[in-house]
C-alpha atoms as a PDB file:
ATOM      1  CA  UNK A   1      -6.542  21.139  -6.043  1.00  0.00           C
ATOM      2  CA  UNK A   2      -8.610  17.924  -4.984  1.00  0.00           C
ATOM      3  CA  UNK A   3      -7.105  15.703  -2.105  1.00  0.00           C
ATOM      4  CA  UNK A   4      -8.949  11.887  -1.942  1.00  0.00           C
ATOM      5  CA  UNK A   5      -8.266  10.403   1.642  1.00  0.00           C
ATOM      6  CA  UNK A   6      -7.985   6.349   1.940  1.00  0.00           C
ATOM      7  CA  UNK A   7      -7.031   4.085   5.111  1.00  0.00           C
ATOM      8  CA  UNK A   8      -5.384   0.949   5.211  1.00  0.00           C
ATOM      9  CA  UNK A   9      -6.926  -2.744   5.746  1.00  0.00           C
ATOM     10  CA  UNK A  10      -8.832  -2.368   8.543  1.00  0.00           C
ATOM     11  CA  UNK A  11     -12.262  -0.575   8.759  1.00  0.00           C
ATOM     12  CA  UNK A  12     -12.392   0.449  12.606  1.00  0.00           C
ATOM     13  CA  UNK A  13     -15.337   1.809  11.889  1.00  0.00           C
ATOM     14  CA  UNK A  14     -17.306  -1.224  10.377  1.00  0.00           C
ATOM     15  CA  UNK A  15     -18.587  -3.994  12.180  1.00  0.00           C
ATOM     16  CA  UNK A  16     -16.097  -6.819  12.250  1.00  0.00           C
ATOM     17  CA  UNK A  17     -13.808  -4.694   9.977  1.00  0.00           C
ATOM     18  CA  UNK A  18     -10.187  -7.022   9.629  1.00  0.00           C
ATOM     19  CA  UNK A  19      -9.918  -8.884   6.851  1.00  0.00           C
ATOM     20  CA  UNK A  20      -6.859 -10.124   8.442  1.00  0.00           C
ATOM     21  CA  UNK A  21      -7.793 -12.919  10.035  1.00  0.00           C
ATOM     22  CA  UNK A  22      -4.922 -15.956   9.377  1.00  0.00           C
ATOM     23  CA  UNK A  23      -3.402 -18.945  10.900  1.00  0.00           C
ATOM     24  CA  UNK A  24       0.110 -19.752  11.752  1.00  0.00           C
ATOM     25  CA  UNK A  25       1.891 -22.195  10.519  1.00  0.00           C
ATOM     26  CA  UNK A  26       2.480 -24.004  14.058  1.00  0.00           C
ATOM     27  CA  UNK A  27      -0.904 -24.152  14.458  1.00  0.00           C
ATOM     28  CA  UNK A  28      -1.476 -25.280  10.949  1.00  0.00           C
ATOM     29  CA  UNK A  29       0.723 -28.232  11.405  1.00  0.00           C
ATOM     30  CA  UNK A  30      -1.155 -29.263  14.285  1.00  0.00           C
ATOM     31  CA  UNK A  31      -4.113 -30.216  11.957  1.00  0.00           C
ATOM     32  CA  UNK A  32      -2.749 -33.511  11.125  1.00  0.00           C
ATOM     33  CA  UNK A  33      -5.798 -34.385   8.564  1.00  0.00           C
ATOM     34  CA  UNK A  34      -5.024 -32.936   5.023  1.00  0.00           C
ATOM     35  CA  UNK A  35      -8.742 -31.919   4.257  1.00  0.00           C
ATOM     36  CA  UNK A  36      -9.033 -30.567   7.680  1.00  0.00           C
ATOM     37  CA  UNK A  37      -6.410 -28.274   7.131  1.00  0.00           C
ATOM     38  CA  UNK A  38      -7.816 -27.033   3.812  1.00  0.00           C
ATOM     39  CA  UNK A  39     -10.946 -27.012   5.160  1.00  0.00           C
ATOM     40  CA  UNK A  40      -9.147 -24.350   7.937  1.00  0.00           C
ATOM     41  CA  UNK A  41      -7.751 -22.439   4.943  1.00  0.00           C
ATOM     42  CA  UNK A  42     -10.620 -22.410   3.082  1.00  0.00           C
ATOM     43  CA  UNK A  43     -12.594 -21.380   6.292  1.00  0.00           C
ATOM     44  CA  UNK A  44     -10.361 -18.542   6.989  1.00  0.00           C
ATOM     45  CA  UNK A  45      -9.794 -17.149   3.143  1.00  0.00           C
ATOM     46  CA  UNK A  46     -13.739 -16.886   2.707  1.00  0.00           C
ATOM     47  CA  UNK A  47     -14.388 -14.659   6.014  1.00  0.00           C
ATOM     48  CA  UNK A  48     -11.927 -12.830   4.809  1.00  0.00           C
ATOM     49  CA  UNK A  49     -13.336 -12.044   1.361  1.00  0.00           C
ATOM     50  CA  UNK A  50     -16.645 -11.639   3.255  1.00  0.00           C
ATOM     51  CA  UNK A  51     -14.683  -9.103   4.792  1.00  0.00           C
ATOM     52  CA  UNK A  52     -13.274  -7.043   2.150  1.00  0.00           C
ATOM     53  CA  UNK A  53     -16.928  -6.769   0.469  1.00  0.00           C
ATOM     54  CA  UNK A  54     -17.848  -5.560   3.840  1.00  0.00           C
ATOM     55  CA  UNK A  55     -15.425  -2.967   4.221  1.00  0.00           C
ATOM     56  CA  UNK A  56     -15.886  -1.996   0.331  1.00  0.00           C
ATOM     57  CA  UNK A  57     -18.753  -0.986   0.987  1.00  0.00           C
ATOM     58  CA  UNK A  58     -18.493   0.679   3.673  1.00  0.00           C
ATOM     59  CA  UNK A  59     -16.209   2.678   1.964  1.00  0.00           C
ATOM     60  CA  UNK A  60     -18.288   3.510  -0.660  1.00  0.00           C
ATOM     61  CA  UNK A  61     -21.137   4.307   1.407  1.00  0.00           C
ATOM     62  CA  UNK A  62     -18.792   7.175   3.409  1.00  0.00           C
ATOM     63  CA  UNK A  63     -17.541   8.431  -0.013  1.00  0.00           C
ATOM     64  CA  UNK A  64     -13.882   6.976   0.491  1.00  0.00           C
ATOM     65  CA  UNK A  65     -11.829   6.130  -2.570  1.00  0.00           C
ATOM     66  CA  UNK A  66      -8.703   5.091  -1.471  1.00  0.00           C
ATOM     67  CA  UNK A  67      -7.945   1.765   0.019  1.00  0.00           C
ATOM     68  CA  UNK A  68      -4.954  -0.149   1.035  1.00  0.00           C
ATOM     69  CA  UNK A  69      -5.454  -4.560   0.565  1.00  0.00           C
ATOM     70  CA  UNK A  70      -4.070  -6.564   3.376  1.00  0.00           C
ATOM     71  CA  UNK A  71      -1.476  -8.442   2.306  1.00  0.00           C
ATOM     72  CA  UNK A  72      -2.767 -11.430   4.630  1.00  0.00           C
ATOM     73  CA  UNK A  73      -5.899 -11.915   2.562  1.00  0.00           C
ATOM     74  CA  UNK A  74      -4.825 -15.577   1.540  1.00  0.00           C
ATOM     75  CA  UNK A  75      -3.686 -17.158   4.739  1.00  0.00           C
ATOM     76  CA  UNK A  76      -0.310 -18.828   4.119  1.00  0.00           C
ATOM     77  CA  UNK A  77      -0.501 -17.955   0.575  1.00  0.00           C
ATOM     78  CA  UNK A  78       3.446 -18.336  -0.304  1.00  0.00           C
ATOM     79  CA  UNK A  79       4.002 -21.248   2.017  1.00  0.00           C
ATOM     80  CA  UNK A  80       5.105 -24.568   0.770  1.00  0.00           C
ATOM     81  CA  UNK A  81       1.794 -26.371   2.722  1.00  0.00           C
ATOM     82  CA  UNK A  82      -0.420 -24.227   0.612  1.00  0.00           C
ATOM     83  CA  UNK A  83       1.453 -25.486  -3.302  1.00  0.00           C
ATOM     84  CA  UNK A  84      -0.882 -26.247  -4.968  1.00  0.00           C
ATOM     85  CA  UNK A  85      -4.367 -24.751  -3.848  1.00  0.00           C
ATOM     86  CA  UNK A  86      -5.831 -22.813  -5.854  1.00  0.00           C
ATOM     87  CA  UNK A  87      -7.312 -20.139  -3.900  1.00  0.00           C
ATOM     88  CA  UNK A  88      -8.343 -18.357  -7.029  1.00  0.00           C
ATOM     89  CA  UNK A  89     -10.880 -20.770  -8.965  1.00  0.00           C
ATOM     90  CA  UNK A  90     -12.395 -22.053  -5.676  1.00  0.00           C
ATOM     91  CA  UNK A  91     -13.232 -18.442  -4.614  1.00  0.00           C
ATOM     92  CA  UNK A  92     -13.857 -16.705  -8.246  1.00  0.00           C
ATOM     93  CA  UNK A  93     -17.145 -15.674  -7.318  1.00  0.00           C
ATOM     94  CA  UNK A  94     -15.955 -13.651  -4.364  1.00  0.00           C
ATOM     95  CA  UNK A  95     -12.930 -12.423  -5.937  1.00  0.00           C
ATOM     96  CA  UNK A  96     -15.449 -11.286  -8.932  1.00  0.00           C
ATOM     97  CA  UNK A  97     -17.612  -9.350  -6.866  1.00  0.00           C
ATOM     98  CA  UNK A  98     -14.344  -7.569  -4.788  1.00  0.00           C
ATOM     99  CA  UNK A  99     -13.988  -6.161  -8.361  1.00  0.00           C
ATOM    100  CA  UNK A 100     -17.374  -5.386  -9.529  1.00  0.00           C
ATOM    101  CA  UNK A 101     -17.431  -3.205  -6.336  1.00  0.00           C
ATOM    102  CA  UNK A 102     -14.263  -1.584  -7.247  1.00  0.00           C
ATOM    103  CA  UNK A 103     -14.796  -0.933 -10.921  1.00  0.00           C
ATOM    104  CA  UNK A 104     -17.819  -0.094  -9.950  1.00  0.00           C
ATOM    105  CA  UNK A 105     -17.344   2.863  -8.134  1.00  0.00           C
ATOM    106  CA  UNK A 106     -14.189   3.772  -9.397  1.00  0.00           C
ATOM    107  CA  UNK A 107     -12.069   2.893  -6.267  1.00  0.00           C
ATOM    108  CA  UNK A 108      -8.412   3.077  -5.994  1.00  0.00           C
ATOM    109  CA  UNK A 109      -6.917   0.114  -5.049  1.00  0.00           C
ATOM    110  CA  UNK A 110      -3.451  -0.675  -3.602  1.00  0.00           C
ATOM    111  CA  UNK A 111      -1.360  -3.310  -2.073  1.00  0.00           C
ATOM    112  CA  UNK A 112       2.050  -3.429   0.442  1.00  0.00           C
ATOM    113  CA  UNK A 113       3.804  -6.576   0.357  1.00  0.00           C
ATOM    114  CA  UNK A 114       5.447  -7.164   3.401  1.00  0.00           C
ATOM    115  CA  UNK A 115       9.466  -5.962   4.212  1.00  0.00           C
ATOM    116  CA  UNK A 116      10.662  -9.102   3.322  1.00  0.00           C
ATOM    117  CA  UNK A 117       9.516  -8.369  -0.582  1.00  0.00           C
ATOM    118  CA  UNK A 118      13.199  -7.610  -1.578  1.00  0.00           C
ATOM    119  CA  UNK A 119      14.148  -7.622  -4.758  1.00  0.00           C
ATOM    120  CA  UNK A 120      17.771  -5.961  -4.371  1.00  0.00           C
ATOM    121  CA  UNK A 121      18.412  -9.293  -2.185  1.00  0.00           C
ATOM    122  CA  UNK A 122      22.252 -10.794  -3.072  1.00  0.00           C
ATOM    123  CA  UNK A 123      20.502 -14.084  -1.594  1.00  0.00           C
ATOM    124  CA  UNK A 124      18.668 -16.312  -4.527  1.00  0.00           C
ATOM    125  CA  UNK A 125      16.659 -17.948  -1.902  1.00  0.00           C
ATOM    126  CA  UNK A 126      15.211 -13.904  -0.897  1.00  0.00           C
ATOM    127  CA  UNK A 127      15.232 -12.906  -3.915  1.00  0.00           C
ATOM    128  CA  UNK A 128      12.712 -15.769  -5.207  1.00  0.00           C
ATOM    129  CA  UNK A 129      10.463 -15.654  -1.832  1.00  0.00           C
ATOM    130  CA  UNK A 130      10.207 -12.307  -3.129  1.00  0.00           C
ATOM    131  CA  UNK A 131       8.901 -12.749  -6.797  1.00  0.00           C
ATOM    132  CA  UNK A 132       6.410 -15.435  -5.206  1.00  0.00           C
ATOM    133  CA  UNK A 133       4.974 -12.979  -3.105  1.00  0.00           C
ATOM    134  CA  UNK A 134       4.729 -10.472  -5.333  1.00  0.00           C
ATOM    135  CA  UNK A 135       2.961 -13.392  -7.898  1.00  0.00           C
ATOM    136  CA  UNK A 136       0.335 -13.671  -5.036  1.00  0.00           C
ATOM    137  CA  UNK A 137      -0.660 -10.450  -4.963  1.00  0.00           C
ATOM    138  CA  UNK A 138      -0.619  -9.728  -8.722  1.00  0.00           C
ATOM    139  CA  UNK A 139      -2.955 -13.192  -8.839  1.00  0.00           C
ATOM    140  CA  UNK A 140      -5.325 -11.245  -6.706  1.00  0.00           C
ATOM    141  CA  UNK A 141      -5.799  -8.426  -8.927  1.00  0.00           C
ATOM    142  CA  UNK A 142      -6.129 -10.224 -12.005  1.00  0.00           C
ATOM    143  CA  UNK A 143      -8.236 -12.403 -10.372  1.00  0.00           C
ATOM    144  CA  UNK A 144     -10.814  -9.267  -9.324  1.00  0.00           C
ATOM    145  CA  UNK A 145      -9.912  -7.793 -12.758  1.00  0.00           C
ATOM    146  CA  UNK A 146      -8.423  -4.732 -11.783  1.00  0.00           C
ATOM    147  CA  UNK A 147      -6.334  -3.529 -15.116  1.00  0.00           C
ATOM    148  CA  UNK A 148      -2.462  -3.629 -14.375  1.00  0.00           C
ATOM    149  CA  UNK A 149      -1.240  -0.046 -13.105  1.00  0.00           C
ATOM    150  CA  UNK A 150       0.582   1.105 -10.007  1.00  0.00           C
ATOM    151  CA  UNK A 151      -0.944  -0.615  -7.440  1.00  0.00           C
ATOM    152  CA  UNK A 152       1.799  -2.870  -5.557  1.00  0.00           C
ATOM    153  CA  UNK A 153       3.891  -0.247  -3.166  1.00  0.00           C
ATOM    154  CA  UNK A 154       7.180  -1.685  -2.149  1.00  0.00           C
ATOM    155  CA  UNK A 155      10.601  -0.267  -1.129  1.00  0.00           C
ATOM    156  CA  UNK A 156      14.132  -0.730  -2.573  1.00  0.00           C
ATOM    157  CA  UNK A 157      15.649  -2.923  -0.069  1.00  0.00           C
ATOM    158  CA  UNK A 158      18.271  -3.585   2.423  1.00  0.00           C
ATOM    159  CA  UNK A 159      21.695  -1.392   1.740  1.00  0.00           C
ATOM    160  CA  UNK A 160      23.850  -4.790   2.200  1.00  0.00           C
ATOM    161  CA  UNK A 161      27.266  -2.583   2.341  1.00  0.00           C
ATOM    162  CA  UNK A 162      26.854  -0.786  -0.753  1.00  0.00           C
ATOM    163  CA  UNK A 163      24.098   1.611  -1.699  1.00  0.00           C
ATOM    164  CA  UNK A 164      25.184   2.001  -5.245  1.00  0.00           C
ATOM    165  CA  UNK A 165      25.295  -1.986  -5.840  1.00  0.00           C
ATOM    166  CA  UNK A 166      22.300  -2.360  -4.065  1.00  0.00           C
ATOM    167  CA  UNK A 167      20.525  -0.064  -6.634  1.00  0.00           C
ATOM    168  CA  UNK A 168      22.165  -1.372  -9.353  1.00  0.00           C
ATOM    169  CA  UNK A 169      21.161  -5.261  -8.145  1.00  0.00           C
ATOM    170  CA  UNK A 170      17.643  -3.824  -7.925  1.00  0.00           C
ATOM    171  CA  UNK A 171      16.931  -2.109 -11.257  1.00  0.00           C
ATOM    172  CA  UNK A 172      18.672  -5.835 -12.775  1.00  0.00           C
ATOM    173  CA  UNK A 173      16.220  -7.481 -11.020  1.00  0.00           C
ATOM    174  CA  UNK A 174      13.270  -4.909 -11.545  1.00  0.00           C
ATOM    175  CA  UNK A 175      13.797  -5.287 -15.625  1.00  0.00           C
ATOM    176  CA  UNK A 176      13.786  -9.385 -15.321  1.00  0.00           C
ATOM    177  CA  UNK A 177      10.210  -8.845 -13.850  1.00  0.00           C
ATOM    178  CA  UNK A 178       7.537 -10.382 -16.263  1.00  0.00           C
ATOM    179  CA  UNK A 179       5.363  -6.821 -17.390  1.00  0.00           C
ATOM    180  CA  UNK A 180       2.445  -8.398 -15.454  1.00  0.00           C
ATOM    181  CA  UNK A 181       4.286  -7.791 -12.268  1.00  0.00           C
ATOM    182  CA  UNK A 182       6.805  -5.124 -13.322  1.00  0.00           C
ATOM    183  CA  UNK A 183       3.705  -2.292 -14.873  1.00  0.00           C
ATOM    184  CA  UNK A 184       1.998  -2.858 -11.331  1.00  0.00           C
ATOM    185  CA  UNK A 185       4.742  -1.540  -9.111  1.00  0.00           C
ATOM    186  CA  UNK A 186       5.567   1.827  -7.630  1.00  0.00           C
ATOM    187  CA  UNK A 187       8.276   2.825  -5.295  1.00  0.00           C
ATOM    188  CA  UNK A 188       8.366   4.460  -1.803  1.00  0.00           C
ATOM    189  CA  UNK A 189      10.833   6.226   0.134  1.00  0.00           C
ATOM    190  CA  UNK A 190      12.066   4.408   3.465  1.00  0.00           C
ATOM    191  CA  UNK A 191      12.600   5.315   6.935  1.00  0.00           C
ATOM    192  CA  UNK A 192      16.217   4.391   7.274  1.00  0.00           C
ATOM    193  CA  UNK A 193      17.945   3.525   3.761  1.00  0.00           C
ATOM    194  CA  UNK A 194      16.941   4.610   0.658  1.00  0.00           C
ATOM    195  CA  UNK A 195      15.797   8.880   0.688  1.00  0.00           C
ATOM    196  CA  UNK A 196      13.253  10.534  -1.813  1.00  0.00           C
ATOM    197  CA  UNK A 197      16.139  11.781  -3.517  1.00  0.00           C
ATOM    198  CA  UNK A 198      17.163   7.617  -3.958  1.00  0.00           C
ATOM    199  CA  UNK A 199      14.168   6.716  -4.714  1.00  0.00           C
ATOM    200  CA  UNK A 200      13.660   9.748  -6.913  1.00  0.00           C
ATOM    201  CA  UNK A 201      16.314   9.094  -9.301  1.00  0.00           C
ATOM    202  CA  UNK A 202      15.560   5.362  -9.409  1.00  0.00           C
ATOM    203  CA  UNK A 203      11.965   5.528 -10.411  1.00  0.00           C
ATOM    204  CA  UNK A 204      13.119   7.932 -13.401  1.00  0.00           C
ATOM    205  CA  UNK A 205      15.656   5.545 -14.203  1.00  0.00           C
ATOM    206  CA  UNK A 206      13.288   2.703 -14.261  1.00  0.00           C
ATOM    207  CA  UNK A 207      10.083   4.239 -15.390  1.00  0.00           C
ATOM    208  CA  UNK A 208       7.795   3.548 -12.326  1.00  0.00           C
ATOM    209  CA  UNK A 209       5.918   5.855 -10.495  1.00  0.00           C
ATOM    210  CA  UNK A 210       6.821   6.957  -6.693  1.00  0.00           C
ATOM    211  CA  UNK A 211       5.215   7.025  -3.519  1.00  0.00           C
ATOM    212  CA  UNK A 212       6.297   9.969  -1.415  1.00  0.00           C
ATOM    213  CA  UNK A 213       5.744   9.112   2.448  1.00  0.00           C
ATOM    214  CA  UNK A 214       6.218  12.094   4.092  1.00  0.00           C
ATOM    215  CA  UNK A 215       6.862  10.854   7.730  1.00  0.00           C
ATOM    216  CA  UNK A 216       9.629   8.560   6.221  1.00  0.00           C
ATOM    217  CA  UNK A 217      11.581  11.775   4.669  1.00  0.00           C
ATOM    218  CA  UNK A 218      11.558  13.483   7.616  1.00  0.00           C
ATOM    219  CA  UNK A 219      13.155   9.946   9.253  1.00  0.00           C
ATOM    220  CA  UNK A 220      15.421  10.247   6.090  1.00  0.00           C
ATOM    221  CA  UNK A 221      16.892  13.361   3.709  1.00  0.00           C
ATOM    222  CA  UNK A 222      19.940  15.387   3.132  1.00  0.00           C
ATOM    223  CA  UNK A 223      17.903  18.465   3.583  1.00  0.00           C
ATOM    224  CA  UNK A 224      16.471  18.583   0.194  1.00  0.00           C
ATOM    225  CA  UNK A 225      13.217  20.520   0.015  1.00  0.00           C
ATOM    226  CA  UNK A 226      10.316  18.743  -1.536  1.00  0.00           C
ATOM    227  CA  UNK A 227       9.243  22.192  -2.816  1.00  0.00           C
ATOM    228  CA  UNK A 228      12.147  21.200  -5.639  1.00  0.00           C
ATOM    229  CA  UNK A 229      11.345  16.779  -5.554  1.00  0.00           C
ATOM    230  CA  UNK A 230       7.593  17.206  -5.401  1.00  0.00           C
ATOM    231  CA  UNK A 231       6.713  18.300  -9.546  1.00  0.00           C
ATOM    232  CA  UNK A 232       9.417  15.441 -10.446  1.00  0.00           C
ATOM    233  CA  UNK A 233       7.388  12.751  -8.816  1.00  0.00           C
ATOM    234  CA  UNK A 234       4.573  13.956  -9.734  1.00  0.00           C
ATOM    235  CA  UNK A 235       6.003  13.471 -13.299  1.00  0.00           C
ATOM    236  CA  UNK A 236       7.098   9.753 -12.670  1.00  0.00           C
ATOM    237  CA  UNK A 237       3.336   9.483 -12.138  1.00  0.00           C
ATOM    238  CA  UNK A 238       2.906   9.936 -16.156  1.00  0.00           C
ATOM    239  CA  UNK A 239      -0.591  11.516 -15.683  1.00  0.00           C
ATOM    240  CA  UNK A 240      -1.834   9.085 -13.447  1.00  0.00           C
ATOM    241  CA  UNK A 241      -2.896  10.908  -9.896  1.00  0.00           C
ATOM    242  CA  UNK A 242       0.101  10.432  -7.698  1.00  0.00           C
ATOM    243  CA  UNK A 243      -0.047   8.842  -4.054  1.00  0.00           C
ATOM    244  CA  UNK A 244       1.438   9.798  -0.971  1.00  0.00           C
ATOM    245  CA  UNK A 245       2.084   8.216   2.376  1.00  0.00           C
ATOM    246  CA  UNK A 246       0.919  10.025   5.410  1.00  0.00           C
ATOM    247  CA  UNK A 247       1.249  10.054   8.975  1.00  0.00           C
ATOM    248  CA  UNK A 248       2.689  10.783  12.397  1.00  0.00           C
ATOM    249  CA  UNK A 249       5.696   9.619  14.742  1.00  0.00           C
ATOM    250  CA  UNK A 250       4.526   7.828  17.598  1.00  0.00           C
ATOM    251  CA  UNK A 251       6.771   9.886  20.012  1.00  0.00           C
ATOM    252  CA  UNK A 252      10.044  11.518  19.037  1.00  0.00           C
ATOM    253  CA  UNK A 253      12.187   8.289  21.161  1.00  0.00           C
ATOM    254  CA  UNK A 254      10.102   6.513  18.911  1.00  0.00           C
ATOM    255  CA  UNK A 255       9.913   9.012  15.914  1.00  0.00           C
ATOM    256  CA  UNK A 256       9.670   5.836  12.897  1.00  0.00           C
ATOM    257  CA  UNK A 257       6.724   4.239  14.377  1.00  0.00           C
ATOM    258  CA  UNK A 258       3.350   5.772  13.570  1.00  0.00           C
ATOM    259  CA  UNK A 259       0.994   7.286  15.565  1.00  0.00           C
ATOM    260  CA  UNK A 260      -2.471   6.120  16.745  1.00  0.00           C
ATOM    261  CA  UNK A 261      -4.027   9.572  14.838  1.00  0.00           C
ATOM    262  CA  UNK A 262      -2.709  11.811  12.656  1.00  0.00           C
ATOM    263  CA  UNK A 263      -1.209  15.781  13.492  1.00  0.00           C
ATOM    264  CA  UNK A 264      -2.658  17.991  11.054  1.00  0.00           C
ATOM    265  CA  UNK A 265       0.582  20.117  11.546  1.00  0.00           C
ATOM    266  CA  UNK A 266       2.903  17.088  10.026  1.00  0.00           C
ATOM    267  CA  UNK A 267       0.627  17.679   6.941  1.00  0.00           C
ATOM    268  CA  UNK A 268       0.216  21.260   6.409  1.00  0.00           C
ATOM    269  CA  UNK A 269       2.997  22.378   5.432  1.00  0.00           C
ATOM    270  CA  UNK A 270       3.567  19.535   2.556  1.00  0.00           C
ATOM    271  CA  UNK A 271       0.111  20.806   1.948  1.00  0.00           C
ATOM    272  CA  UNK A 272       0.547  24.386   1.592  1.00  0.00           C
ATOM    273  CA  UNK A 273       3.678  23.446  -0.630  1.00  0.00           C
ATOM    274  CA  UNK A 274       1.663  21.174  -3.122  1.00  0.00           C
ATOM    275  CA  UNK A 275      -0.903  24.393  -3.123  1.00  0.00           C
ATOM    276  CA  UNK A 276       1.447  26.073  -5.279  1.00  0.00           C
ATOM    277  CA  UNK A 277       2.248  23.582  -7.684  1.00  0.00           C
ATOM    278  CA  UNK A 278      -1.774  23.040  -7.661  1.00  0.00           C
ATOM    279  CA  UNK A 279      -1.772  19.131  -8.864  1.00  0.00           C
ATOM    280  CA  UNK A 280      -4.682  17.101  -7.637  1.00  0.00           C
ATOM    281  CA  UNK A 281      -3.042  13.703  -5.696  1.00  0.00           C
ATOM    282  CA  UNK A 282      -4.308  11.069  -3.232  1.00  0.00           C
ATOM    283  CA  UNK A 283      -3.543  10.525   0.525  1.00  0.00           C
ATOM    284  CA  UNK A 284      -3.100   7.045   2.205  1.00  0.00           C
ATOM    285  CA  UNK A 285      -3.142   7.655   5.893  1.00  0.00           C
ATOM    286  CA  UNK A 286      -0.880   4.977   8.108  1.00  0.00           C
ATOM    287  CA  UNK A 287      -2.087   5.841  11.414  1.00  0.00           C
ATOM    288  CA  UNK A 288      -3.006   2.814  13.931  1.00  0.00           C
ATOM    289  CA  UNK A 289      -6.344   4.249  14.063  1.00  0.00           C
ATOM    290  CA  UNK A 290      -7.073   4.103  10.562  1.00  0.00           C
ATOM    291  CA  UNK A 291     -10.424   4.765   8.718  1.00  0.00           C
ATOM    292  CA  UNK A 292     -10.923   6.716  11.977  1.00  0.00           C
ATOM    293  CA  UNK A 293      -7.675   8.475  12.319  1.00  0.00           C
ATOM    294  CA  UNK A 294      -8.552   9.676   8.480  1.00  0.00           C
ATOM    295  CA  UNK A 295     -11.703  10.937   9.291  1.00  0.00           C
ATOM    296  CA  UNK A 296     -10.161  12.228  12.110  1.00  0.00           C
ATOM    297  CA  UNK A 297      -7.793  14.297  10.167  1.00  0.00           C
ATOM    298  CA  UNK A 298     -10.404  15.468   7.641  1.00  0.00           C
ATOM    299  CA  UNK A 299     -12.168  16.815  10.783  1.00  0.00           C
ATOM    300  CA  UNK A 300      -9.264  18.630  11.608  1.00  0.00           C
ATOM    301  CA  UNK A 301      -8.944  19.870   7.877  1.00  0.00           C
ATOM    302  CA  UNK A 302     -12.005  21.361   7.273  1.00  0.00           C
ATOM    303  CA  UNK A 303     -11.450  23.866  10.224  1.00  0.00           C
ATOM    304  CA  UNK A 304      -8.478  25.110   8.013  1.00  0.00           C
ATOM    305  CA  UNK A 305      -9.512  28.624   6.193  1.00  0.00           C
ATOM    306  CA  UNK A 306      -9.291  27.958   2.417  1.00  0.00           C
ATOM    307  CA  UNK A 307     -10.381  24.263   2.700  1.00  0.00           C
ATOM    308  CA  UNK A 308     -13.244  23.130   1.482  1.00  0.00           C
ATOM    309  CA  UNK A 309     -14.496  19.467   2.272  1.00  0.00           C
ATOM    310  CA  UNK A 310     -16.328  17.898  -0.409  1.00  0.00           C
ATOM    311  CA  UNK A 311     -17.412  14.773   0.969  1.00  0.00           C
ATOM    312  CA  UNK A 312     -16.461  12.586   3.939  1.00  0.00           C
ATOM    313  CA  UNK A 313     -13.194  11.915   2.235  1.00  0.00           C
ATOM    314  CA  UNK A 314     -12.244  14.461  -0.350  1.00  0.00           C
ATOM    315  CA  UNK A 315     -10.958  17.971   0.463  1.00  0.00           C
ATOM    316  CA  UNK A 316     -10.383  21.014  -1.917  1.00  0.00           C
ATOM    317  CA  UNK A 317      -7.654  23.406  -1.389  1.00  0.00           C
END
């Protein structure tokens, strides 16, 4: 069984590793000259790009596959000030190149829009931010010509006094999608809401692949084992490699909130589990730390008897 490690956004390890470098909007409206303040966007989207080629390859040079997007590339990409620029011709060059790394060197890709990305919304107004944002980052991927496939994680939603309503408004909404955005979405369990079970039987209802986090099921469950949910998500998956979610509770007063590093403990015994089943799948790590809480925990792997590290960021089991 092969396990690829990946980090999100931020390469600690890289010189001038965040690619999320924005502006808010009260300081945007302080620019009072119209090219001024496109000049600031423009400013802040191409060190960002520069970025993201940095930290690509990085990654390739230490082997690692996996790799989360910031969702703040674009500064103030689904803000009324911003109608109208198009952030995608006037960078295409950039954007090209993100891709021709990618491709490339066959990473895997993946996006979060933020918590506010709700499609079971009963609000129009939410439900319509929501589609915009999720537009923005699907223009992204096109625009580095990444093939559509699961690579936009979001979550089911608020509850809004009625679980079963709430997944009912949300696979309505989830079949209006246009199959650009739609074929590039998979599902993850929450911290508070919405279970693996939940999110289980939705992405078999709907036909999308799921994102197990582990940390959020132990937040969230009615004591099912994954021993009995882990081969059915791995079947939502449809062949593909499945993803998972990984990391620690900051403190157990503060159990939702991740930790700076990973404990290899919180991991072995999902990993032990999936030994038996024997099906390759890929690990995002969520730690604060992150490219160096991965390697971190790879460190900690490779002391493990019956583990075998294959590079900086791949483990056998």
């Amino acid at each position: 069984m092969r396990i690829r490690f990946g980090y999100v956004a931020i390469a600690l390890g890289a010189p001038q590793g965040s690619p999320n470098k924005t502006i808010t909007v009260k300081n945007f409206e302080r620019i009072q000259d119209p090219e001024g303040r496109l000049f600031r966007l423009r400013s802040i989207l191409r060190e960002n790009l520069e970025t993201t080629i940095r930290i690509l390859r990085y990654n390739v040079a230490h082997q690692i596959h996996v790799y989360r997007f910031t969702s703040k590339t674009v500064p103030l990409a689904t803000h009324p000030y911003t109608a109208g620029w198009d952030y995608i011709e006037e960078f295409k060059v950039q954007w090209a190149e993100i891709g021709k790394i990618i491709a490339a060197n066959d990473l895997r890709v993946s996006a979060h829009p933020d918590h506010y990305t709700l499609l079971n919304s009963p609000q129009p107004e939410v439900l319509s931010a929501s589609i915009r944002d999720l537009e923005y980052h699907v223009a992204m991927l096109d625009a580095m010509k990444i093939a559509a496939g699961p690579q936009l994680v979001i979550h089911i939603g608020g509850l809004y006094k009625n679980k079963v309503s709430s997944l009912e408004r949300f696979i309505t909404e989830f079949n209006k999608l246009p199959a650009s955005i739609r074929f590039r979405l998979m599902l993850e369990n929450d911290d508070k809401i919405y279970s693996t079970s939940d999110v289980l039987a939705l992405c078999q209802t709907i036909k999308a692949p799921m994102v197990l986090d582990i940390h959020h099921h132990a937040c969230v469950q009615s004591g099912e084992p994954l021993s009995s949910l882990w081969p059915q998500i791995i079947k939502t998956w449809n062949g593909a490699i499945p993803k998972i979610h990984l990391s620690s509770p900051k403190s157990e007063k503060d159990f939702r909130s991740h930790a700076d590093y990973v404990n290899v403990e919180d991991f072995l015994g999902f990993l032990q589990m999936a030994k038996e089943i024997n099906h390759d799948f890929d690990v995002m790590v969520e730690a604060k730390q992150k490219d160096l809480a991965m390697l971190k925990l790879l460190n900690d792997l490779e002391s493990i008897p019956g583990i075998v590290r294959v590079n900086e960021a791949t483990i056998e089991y």
